[in-house]
N, C-alpha and C. Protein backbone atom coordinates (compact mmCIF):
# COMPACT_ATOMS: atom_id res chain seq x y z
N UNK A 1 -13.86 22.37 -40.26
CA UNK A 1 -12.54 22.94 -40.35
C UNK A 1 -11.50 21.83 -40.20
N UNK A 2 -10.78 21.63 -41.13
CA UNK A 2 -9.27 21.00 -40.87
C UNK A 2 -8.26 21.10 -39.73
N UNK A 3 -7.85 20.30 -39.25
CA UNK A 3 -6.82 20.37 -38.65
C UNK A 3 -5.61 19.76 -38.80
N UNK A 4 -4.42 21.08 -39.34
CA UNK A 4 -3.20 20.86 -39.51
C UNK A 4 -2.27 20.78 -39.16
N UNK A 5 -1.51 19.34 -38.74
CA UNK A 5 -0.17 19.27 -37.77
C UNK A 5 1.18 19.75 -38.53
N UNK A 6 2.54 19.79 -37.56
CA UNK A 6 2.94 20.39 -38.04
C UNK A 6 4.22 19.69 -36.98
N UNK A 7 5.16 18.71 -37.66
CA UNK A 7 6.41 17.95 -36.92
C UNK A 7 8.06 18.22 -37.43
N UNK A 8 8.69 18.74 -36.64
CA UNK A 8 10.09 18.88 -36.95
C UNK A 8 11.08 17.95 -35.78
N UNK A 9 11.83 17.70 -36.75
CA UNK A 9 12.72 16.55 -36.11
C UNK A 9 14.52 17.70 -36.49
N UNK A 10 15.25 17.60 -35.86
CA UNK A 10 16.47 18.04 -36.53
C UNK A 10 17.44 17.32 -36.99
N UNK A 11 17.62 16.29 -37.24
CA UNK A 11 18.36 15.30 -38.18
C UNK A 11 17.15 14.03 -38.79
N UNK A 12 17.84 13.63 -39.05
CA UNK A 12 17.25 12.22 -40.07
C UNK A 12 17.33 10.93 -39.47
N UNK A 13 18.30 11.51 -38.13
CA UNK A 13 18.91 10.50 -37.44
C UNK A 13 17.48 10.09 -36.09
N UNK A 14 16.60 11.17 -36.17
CA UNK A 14 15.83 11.36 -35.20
C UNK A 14 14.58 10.77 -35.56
N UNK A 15 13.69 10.27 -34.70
CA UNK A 15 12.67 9.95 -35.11
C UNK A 15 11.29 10.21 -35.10
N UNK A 16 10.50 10.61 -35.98
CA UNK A 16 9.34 11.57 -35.58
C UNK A 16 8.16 10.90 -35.51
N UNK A 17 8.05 9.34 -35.14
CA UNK A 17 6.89 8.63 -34.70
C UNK A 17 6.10 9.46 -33.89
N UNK A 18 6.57 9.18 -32.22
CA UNK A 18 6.24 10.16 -31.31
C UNK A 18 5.29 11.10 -32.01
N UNK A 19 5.58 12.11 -32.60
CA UNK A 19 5.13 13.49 -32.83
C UNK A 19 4.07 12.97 -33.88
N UNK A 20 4.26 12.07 -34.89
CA UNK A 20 3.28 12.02 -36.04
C UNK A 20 2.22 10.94 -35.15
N UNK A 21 2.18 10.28 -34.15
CA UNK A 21 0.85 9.43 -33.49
C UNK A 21 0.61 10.60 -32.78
N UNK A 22 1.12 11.36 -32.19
CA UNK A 22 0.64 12.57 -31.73
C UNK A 22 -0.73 13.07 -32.31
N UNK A 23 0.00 13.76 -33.25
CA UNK A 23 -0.57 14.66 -34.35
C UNK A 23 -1.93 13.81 -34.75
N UNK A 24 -2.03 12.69 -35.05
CA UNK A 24 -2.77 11.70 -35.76
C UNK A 24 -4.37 11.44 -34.64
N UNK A 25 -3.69 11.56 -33.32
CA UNK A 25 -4.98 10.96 -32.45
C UNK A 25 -5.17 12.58 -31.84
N UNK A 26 -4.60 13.73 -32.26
CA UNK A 26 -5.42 15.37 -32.25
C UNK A 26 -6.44 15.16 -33.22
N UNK A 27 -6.00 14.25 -34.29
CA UNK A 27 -6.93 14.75 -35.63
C UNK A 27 -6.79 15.18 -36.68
N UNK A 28 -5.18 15.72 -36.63
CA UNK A 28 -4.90 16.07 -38.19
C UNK A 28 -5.05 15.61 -39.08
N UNK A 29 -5.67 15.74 -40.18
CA UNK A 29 -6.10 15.54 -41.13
C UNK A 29 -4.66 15.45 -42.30
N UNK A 30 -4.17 16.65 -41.79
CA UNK A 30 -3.00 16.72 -43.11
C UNK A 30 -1.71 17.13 -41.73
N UNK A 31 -0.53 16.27 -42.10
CA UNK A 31 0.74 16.72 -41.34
C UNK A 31 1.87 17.05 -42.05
N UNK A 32 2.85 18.26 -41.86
CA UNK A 32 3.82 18.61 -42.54
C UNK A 32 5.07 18.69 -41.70
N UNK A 33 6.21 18.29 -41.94
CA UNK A 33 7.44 18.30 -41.75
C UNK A 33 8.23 18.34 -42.08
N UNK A 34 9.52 18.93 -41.40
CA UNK A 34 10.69 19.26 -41.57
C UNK A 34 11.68 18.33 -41.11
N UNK A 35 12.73 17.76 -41.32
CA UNK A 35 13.68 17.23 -40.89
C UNK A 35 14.85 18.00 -41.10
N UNK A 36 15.40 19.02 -40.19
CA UNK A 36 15.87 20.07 -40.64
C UNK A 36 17.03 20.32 -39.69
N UNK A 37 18.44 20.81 -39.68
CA UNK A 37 19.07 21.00 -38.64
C UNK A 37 18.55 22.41 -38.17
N UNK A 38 18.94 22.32 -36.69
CA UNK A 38 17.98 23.62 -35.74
C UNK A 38 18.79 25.17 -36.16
N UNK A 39 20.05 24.81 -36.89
CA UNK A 39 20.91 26.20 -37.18
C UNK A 39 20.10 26.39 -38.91
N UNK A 40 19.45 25.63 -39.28
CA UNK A 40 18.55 25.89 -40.63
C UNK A 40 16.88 26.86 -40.54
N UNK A 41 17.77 28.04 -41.11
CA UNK A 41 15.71 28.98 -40.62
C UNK A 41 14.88 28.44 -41.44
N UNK A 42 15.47 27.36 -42.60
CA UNK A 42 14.21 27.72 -43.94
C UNK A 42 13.48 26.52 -43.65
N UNK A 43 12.33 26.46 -43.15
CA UNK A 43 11.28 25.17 -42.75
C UNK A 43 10.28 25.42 -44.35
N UNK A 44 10.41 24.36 -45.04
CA UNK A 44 9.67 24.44 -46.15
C UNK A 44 7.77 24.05 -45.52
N UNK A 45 8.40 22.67 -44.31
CA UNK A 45 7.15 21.94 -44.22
C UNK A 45 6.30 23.08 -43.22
N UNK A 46 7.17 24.42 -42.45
CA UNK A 46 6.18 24.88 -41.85
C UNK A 46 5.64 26.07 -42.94
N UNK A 47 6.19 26.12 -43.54
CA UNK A 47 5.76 27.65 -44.41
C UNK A 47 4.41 26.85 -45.16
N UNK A 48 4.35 25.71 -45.80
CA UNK A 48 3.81 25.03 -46.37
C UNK A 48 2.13 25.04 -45.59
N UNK A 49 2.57 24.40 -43.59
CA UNK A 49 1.40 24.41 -42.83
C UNK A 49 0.65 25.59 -43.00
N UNK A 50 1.35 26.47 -42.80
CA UNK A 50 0.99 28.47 -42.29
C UNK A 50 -0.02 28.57 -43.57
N UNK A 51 0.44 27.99 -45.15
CA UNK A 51 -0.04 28.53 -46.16
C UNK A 51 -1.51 28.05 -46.09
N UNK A 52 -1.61 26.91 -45.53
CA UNK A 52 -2.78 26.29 -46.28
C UNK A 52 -4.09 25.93 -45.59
């Protein structure tokens, strides 16, 4: 079974190292993200995780 991470940052200004070495030494195989402001509902990169 795969394991799929899943990192949101809310600006561009932010940096999602942290979260993606995270994600990387769990094991994810595949990681998706958003760089998204937090007043934004539409997460493409999580709808994307959920799908697949």
């Amino acid at each position: 079974m795969a394991v799929i991470g899943y990192q949101w940052v809310s600006t561009n200004a932010r940096d999602a190292r942290l979260q993606n070495d995270a994600l990387t030494a769990a094991g994810c195989s595949k990681i998706y993200e958003d760089m998204e402001s937090g007043k934004n509902a539409e997460r493409p990169g999580l709808l994307s995780a959920l799908d697949w």
